[in-house]
N, C-alpha and C. Protein backbone atom coordinates (compact mmCIF):
# COMPACT_ATOMS: atom_id res chain seq x y z
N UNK A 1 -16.20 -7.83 17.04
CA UNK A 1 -14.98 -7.29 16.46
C UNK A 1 -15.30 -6.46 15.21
N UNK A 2 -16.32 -6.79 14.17
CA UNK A 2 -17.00 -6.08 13.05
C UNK A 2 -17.16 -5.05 13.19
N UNK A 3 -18.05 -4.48 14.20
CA UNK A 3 -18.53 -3.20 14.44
C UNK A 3 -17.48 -2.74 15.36
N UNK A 4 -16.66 -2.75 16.13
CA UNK A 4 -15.08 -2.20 16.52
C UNK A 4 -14.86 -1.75 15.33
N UNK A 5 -14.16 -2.94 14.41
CA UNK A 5 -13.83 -2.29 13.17
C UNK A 5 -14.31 -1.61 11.93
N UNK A 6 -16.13 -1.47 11.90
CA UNK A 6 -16.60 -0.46 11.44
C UNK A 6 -16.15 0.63 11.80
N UNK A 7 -16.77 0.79 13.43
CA UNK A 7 -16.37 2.46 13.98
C UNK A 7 -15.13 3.19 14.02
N UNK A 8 -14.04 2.42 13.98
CA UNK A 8 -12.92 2.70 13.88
C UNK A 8 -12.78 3.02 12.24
N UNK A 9 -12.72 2.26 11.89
CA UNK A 9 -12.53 2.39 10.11
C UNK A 9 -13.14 3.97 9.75
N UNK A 10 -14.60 4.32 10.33
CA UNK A 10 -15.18 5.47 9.97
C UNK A 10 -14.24 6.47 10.23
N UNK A 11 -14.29 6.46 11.44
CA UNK A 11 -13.82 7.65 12.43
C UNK A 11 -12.29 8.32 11.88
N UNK A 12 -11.66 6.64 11.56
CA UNK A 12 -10.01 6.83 10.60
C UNK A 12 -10.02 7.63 9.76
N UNK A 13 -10.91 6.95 8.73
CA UNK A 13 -11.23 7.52 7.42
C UNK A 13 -11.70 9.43 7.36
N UNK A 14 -12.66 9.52 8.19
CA UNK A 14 -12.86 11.13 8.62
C UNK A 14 -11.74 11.54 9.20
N UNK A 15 -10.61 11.29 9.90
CA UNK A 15 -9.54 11.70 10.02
C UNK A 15 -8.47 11.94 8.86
N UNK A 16 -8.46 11.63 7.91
CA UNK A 16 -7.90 10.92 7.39
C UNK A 16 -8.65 11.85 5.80
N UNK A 17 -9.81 12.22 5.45
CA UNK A 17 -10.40 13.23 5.09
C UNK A 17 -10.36 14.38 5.18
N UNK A 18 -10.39 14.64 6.31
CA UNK A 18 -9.41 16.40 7.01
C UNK A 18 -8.16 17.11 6.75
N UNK A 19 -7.65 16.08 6.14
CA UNK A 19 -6.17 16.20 5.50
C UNK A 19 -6.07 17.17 4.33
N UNK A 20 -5.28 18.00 4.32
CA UNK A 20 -5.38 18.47 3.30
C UNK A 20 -4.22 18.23 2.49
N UNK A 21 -4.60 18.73 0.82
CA UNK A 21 -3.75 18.08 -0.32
C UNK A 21 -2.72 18.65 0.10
N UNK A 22 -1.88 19.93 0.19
CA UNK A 22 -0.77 20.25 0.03
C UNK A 22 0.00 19.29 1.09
N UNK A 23 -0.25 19.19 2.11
CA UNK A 23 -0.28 18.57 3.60
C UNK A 23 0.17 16.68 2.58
N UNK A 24 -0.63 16.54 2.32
CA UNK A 24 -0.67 15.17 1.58
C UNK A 24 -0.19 14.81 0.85
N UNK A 25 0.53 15.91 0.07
CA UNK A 25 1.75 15.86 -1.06
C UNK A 25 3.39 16.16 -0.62
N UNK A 26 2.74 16.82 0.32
CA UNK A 26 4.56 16.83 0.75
C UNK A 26 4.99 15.83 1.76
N UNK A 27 3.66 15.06 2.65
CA UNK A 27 4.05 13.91 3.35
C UNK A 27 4.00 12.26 2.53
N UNK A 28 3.67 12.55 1.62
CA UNK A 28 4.24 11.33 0.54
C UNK A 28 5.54 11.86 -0.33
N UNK A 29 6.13 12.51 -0.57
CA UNK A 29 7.11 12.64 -0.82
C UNK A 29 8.12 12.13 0.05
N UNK A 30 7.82 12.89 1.39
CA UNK A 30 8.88 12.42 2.26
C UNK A 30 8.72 11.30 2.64
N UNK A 31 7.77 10.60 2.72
CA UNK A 31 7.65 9.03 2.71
C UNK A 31 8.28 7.90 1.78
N UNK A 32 7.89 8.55 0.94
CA UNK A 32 8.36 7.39 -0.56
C UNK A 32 10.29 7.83 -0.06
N UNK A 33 10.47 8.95 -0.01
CA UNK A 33 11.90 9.17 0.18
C UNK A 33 12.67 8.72 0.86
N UNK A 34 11.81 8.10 2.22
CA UNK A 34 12.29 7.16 3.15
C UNK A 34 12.38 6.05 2.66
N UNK A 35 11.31 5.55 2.06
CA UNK A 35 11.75 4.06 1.10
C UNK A 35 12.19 4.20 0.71
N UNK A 36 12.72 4.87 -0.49
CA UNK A 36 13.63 4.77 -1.97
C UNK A 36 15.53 4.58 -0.88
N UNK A 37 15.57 4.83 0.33
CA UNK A 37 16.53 4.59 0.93
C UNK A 37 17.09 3.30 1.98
N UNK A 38 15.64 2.48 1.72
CA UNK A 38 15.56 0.98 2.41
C UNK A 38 16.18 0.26 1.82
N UNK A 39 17.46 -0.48 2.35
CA UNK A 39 17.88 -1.54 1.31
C UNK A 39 16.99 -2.74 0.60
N UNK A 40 15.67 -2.82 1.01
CA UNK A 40 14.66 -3.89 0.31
C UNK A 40 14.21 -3.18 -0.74
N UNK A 41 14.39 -1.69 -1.00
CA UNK A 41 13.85 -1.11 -1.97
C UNK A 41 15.13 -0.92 -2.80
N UNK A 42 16.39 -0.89 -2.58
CA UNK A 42 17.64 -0.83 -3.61
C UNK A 42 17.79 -2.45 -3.84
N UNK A 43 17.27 -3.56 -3.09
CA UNK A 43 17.59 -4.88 -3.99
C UNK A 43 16.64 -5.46 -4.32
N UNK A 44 15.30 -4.80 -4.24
CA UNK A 44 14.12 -5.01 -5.25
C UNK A 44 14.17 -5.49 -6.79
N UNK A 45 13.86 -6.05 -7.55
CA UNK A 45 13.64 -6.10 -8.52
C UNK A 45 12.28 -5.79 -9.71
N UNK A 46 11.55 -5.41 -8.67
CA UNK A 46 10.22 -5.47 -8.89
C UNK A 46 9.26 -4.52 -7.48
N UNK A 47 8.52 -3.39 -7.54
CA UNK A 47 7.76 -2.85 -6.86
C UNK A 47 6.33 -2.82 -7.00
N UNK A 48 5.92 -3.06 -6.39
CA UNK A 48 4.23 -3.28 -5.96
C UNK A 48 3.62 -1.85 -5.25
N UNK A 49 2.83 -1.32 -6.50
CA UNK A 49 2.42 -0.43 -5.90
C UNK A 49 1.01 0.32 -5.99
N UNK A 50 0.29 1.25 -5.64
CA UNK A 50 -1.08 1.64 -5.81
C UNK A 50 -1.12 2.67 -5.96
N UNK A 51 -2.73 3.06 -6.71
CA UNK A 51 -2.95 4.34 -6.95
C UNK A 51 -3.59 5.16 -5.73
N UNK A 52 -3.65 5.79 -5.19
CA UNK A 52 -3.88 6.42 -4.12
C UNK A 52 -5.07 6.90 -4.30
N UNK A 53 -5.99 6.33 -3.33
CA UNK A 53 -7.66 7.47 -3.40
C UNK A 53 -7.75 7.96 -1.98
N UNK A 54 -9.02 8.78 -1.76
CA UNK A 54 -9.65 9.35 -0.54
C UNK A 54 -8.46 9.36 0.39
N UNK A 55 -7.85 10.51 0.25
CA UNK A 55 -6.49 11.55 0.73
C UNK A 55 -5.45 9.93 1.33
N UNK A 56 -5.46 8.94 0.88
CA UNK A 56 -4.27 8.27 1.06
C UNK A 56 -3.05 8.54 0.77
N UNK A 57 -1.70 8.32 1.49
CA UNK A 57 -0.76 9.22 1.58
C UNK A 57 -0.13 8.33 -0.21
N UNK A 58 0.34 8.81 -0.85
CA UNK A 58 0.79 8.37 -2.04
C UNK A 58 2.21 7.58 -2.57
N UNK A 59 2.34 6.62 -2.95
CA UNK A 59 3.61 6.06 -3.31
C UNK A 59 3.94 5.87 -4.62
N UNK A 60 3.51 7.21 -5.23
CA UNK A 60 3.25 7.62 -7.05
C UNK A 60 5.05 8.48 -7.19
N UNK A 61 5.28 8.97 -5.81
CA UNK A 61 6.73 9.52 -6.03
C UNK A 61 7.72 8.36 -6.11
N UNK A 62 7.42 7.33 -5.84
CA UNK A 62 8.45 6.12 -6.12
C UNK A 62 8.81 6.02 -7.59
N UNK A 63 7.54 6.23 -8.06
CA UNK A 63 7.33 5.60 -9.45
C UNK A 63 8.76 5.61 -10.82
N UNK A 64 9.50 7.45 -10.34
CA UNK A 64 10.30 7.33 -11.44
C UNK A 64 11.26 6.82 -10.79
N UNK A 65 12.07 7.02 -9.46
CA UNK A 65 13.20 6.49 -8.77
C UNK A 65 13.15 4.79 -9.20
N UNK A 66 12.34 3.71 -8.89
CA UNK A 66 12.19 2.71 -9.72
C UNK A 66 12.39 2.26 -10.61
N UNK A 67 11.78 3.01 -12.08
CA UNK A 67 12.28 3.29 -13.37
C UNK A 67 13.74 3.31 -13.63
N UNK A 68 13.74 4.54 -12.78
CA UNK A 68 15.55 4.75 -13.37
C UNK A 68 16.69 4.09 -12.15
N UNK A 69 16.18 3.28 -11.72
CA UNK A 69 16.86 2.06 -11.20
C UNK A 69 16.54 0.58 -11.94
N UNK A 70 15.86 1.07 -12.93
CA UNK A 70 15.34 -0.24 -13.51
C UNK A 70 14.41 -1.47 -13.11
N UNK A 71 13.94 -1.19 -12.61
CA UNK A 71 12.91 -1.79 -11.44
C UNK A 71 11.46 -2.22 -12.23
N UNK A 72 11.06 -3.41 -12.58
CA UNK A 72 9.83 -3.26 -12.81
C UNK A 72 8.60 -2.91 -11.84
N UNK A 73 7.41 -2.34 -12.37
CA UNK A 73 6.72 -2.17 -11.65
C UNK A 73 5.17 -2.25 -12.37
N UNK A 74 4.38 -2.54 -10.85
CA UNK A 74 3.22 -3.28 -10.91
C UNK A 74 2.77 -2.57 -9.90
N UNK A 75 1.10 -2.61 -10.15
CA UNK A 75 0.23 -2.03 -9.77
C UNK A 75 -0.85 -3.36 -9.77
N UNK A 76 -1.97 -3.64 -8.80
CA UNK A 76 -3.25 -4.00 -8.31
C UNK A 76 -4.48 -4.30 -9.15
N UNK A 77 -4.74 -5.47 -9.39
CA UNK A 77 -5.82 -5.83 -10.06
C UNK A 77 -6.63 -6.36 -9.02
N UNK A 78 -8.10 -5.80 -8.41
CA UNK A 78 -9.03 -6.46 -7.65
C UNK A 78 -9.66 -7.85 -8.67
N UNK A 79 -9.35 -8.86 -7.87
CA UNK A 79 -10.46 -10.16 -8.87
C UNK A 79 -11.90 -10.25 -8.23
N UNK A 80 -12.81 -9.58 -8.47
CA UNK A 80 -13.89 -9.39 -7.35
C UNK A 80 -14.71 -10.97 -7.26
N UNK A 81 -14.18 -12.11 -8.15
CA UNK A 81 -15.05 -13.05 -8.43
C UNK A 81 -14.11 -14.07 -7.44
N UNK A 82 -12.89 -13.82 -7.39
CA UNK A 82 -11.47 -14.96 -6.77
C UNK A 82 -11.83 -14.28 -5.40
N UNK A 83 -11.34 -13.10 -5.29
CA UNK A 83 -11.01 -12.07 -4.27
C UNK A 83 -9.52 -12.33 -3.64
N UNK A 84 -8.71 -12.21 -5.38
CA UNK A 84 -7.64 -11.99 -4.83
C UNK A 84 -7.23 -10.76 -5.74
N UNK A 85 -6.19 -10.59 -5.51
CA UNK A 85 -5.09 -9.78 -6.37
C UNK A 85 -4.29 -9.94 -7.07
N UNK A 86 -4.02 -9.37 -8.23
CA UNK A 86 -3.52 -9.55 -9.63
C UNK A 86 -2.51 -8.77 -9.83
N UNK A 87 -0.95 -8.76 -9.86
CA UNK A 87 -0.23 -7.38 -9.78
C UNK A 87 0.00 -7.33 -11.48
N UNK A 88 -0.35 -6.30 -12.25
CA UNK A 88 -0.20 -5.90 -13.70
C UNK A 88 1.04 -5.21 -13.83
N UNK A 89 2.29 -5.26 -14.86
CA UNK A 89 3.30 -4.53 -15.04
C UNK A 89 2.83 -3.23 -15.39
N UNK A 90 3.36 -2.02 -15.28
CA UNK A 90 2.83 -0.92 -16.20
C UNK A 90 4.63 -0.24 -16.13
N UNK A 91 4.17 0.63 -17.56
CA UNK A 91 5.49 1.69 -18.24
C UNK A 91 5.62 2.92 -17.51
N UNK A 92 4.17 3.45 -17.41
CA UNK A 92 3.52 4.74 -17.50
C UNK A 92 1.80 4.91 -16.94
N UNK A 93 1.49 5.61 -15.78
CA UNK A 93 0.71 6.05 -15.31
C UNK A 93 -0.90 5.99 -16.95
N UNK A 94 -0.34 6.25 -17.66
CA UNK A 94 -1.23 6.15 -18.75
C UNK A 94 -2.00 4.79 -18.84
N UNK A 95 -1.02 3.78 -18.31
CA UNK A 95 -1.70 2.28 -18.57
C UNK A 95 -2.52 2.28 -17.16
N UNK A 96 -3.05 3.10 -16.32
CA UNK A 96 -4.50 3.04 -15.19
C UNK A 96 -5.50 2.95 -16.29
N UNK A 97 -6.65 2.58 -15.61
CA UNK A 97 -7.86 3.10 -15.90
C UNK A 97 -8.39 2.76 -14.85
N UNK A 98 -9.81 3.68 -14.67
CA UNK A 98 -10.86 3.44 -13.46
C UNK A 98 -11.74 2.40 -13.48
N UNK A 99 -12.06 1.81 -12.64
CA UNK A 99 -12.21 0.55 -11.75
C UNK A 99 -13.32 0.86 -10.32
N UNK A 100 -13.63 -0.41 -10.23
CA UNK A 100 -14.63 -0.47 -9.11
C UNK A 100 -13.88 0.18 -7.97
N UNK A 101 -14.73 0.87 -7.04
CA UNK A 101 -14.67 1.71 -6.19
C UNK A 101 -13.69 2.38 -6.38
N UNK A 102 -13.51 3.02 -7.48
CA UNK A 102 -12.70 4.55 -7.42
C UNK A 102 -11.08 4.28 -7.55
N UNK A 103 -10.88 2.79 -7.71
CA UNK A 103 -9.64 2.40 -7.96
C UNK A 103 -9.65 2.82 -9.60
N UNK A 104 -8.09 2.49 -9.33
CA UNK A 104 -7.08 2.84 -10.82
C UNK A 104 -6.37 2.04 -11.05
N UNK A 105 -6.97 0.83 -12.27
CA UNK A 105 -6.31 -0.26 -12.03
C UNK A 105 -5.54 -0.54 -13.52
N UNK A 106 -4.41 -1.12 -13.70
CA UNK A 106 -3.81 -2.00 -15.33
C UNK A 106 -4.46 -2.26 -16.24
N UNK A 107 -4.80 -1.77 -17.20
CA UNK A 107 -5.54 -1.95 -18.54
C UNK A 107 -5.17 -4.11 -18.42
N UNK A 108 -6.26 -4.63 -19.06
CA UNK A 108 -6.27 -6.50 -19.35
C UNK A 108 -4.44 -6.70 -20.15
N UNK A 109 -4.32 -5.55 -20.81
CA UNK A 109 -3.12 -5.85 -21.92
C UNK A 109 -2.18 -5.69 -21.18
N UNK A 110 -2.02 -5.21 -20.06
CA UNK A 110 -0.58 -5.21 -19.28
C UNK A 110 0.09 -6.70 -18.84
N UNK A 111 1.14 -6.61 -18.78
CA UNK A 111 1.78 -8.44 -18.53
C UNK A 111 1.03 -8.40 -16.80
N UNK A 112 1.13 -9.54 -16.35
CA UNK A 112 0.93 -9.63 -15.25
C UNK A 112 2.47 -9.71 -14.55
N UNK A 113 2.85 -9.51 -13.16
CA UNK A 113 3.42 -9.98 -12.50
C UNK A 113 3.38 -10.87 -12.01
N UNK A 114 4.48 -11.91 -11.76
CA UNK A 114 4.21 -12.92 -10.42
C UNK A 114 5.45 -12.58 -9.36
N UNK A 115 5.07 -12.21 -8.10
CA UNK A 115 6.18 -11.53 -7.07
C UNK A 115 6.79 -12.99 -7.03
N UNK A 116 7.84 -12.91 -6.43
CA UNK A 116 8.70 -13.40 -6.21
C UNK A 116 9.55 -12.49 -4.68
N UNK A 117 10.54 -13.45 -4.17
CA UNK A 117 11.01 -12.97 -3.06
C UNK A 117 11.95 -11.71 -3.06
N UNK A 118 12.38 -11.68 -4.71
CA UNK A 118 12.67 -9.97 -4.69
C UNK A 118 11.97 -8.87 -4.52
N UNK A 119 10.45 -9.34 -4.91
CA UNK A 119 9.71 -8.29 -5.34
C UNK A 119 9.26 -7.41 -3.46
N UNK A 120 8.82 -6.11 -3.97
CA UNK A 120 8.78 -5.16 -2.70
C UNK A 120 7.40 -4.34 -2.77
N UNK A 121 6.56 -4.84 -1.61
CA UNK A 121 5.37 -4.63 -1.85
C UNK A 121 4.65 -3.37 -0.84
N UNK A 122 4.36 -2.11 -1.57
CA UNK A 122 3.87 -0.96 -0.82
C UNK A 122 2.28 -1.01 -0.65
N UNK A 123 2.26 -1.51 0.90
CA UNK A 123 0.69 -1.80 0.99
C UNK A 123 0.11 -1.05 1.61
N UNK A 124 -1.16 -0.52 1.00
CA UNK A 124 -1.95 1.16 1.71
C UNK A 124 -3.16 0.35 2.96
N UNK A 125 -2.97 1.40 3.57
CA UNK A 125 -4.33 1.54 4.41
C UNK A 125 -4.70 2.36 4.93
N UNK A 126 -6.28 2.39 5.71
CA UNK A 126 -6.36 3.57 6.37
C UNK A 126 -5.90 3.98 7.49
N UNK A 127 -5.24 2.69 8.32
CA UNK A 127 -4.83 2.96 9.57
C UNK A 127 -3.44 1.55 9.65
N UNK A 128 -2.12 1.84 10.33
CA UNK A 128 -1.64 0.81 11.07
C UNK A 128 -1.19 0.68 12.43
N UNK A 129 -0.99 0.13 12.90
CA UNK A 129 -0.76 -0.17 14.76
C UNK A 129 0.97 -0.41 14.83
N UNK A 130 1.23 -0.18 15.74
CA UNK A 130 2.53 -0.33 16.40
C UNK A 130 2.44 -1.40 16.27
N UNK A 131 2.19 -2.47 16.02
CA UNK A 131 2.50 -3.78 16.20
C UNK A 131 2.63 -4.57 14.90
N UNK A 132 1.99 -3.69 13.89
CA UNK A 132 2.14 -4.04 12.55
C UNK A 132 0.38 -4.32 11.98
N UNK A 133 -0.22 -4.32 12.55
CA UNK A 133 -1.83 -4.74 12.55
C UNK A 133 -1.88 -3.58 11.24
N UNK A 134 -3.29 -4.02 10.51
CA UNK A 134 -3.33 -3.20 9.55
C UNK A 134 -4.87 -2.86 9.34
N UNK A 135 -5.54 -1.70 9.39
CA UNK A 135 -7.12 -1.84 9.10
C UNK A 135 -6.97 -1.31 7.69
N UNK A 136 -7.74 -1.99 6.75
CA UNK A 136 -7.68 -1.80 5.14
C UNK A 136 -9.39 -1.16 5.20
N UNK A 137 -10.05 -1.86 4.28
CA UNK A 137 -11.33 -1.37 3.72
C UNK A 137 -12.57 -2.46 4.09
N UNK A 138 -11.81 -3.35 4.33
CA UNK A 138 -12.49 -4.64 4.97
C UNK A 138 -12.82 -5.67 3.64
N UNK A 139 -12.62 -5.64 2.58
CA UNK A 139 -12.49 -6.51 1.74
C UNK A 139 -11.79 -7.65 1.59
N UNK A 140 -10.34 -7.64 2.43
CA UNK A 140 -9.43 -8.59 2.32
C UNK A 140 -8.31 -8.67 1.09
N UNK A 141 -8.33 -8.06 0.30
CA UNK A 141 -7.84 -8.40 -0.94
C UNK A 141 -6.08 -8.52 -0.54
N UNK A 142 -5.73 -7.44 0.43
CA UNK A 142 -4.26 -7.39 0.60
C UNK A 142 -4.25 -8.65 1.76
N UNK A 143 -4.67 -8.72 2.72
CA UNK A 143 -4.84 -10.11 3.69
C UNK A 143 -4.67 -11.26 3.25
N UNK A 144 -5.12 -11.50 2.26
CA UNK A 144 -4.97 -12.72 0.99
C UNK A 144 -3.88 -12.60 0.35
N UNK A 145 -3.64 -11.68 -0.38
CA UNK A 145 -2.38 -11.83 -0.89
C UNK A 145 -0.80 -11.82 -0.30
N UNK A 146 -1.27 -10.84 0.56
CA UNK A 146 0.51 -11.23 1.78
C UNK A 146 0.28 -12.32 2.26
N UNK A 147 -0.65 -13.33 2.54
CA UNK A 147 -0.53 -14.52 3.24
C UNK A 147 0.84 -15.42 2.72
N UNK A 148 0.77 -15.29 1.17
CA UNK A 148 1.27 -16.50 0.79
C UNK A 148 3.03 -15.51 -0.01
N UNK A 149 2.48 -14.51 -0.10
CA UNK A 149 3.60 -13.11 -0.36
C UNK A 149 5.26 -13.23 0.00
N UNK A 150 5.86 -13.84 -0.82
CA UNK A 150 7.52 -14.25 -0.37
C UNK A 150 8.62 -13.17 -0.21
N UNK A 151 8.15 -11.63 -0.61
CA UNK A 151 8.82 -10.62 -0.90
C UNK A 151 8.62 -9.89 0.32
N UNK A 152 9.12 -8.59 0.32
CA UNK A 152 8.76 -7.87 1.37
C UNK A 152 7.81 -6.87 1.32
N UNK A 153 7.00 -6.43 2.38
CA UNK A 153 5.82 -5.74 2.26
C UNK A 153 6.70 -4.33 3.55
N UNK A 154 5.89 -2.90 2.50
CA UNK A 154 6.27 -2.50 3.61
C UNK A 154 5.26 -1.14 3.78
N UNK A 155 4.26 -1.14 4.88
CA UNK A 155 3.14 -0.17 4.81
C UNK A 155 3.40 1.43 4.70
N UNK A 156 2.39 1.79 3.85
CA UNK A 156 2.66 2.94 3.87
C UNK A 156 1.40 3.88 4.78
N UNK A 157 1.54 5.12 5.22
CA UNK A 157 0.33 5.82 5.81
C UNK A 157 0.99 6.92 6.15
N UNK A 158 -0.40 7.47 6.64
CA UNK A 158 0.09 9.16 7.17
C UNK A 158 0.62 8.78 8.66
N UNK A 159 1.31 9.57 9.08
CA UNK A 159 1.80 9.63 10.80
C UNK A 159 0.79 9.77 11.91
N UNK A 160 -0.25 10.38 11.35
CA UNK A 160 -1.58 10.84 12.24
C UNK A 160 -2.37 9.16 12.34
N UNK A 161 -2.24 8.60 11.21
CA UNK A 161 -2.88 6.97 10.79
C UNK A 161 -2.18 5.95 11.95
N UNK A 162 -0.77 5.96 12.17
CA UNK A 162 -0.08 5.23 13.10
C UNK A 162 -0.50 5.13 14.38
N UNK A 163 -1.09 4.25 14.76
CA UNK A 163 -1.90 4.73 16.40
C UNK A 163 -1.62 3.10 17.00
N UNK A 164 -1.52 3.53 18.20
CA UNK A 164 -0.91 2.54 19.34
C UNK A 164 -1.37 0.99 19.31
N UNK A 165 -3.08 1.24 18.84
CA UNK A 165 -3.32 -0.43 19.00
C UNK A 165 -4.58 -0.31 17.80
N UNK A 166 -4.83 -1.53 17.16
CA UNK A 166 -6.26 -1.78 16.59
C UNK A 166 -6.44 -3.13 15.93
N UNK A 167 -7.54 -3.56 16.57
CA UNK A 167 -8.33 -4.60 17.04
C UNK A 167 -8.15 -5.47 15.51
N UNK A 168 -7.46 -6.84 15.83
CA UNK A 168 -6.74 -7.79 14.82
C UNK A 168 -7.44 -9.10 15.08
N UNK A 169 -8.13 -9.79 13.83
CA UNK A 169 -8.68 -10.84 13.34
C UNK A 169 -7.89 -11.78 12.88
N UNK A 170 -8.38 -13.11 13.09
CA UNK A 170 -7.04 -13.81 12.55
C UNK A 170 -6.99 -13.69 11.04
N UNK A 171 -6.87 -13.62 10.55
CA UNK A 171 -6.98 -14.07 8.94
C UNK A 171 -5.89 -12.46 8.64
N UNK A 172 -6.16 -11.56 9.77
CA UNK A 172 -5.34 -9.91 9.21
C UNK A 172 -3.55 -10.71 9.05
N UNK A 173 -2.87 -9.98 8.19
CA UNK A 173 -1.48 -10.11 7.99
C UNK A 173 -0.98 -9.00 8.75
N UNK A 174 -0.16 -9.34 9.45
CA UNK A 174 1.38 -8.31 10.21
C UNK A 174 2.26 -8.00 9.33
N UNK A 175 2.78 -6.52 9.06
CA UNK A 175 3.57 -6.25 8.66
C UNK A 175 4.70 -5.90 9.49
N UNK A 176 5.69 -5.77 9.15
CA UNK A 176 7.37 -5.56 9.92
C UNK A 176 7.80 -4.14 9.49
N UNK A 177 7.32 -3.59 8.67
CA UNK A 177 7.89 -2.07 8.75
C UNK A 177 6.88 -1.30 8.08
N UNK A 178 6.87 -0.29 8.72
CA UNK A 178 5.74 0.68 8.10
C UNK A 178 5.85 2.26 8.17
N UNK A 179 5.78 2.70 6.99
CA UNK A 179 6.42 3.91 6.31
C UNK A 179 5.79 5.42 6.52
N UNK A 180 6.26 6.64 7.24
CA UNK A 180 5.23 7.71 6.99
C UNK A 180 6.04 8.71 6.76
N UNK A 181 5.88 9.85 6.86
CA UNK A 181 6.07 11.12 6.58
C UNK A 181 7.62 11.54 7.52
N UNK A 182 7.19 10.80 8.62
CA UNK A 182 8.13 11.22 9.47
C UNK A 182 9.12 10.16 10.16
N UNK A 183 9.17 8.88 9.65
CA UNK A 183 10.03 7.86 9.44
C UNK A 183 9.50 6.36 9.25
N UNK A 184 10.69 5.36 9.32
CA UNK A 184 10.86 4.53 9.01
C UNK A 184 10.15 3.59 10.38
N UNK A 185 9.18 2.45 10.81
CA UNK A 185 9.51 1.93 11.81
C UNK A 185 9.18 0.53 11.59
N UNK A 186 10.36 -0.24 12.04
CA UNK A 186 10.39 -1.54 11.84
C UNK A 186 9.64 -2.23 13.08
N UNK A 187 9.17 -3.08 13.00
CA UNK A 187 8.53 -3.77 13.88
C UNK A 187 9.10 -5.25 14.43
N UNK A 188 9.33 -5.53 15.63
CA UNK A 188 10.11 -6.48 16.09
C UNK A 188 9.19 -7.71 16.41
């Protein structure tokens, strides 16, 4: 199943590389735009969200709609020693800094979050399946943390990323709706 999900992961990722920015900015716009219209995202209290690397589609346009709904928001702390995840409050894009593998993570001084079943969690990857399956980076960090995750999760990706099937381990988390450029799809 490893090397399935190596070759796949590559092959995604070079897909997924080919992308170009303008292409990548106007299909996260229209993505986040589809969320900002989910009722889990108008009775949110709290959003979970990431900094976007290696042409991942972006959920940085949420950021002020949130704000000026009053919404706290949190961003991703890798614990590389736990190997879990840490969600940090932030004000302002200013409170990132760079982080192992090219992440952009909450300065130590940011409050932490603890989700709760309001909170609404935008989880990236490089690829998801019709079925809700999710291929990440192979670290686990999001697998771990939706396990026990009381809020709602709801994936984000490019439309080209959405593909019919890919090969699921037990320990992977299912998501129920997952977000792209070109709509909304809930998973039954």
């Amino acid at each position: 199943m490893m090397n399935e999900k190596t070759t796949l992961r590559a092959h995604l990722r070079a897909l997924r590389d080919s992308l170009d920015g303008e292409y990548i900015a106007a299909a996260s716009r229209s993505a986040c735009e589809r969320i900002a219209q989910l009722d889990e995202f108008g009775s949110a209290t709290a959003i979970l969200l990431y900094f976007p690397i290696n042409n991942e589609i972006s959920p940085l346009f949420l950021l002020d709609v949130a704000q000026k709904w009053g919404k706290k928001i949190a961003f991703p702390v890798c614990d590389h020693e736990s190997g879990k995840l840490i969600f940090r409050e932030i004000s302002n894009l200013n409170e990132l800094k760079k982080a192992k593998f090219g992440l952009f993570e909450p300065n130590n001084t940011c409050p932490i979050l603890i989700p709760d079943e309001k909170t609404l969690c935008i989880v990236p990857a490089i690829a998801f399946d019709e079925n809700g399956d999710r291929l990440g980076y192979g670290k686990g960090f999001y697998d771990r943390f939706l396990r026990d995750f009381k809020g709602t999760s709801v994936g984000l990706v490019h439309s080209e990323l959405l593909v019919p099937y890919l090969p699921r381990d037990e320990h992977d988390t299912l998501l129920c709706t997952i977000a792209t450029e070109k709509g909304i799809f809930k998973i039954q």
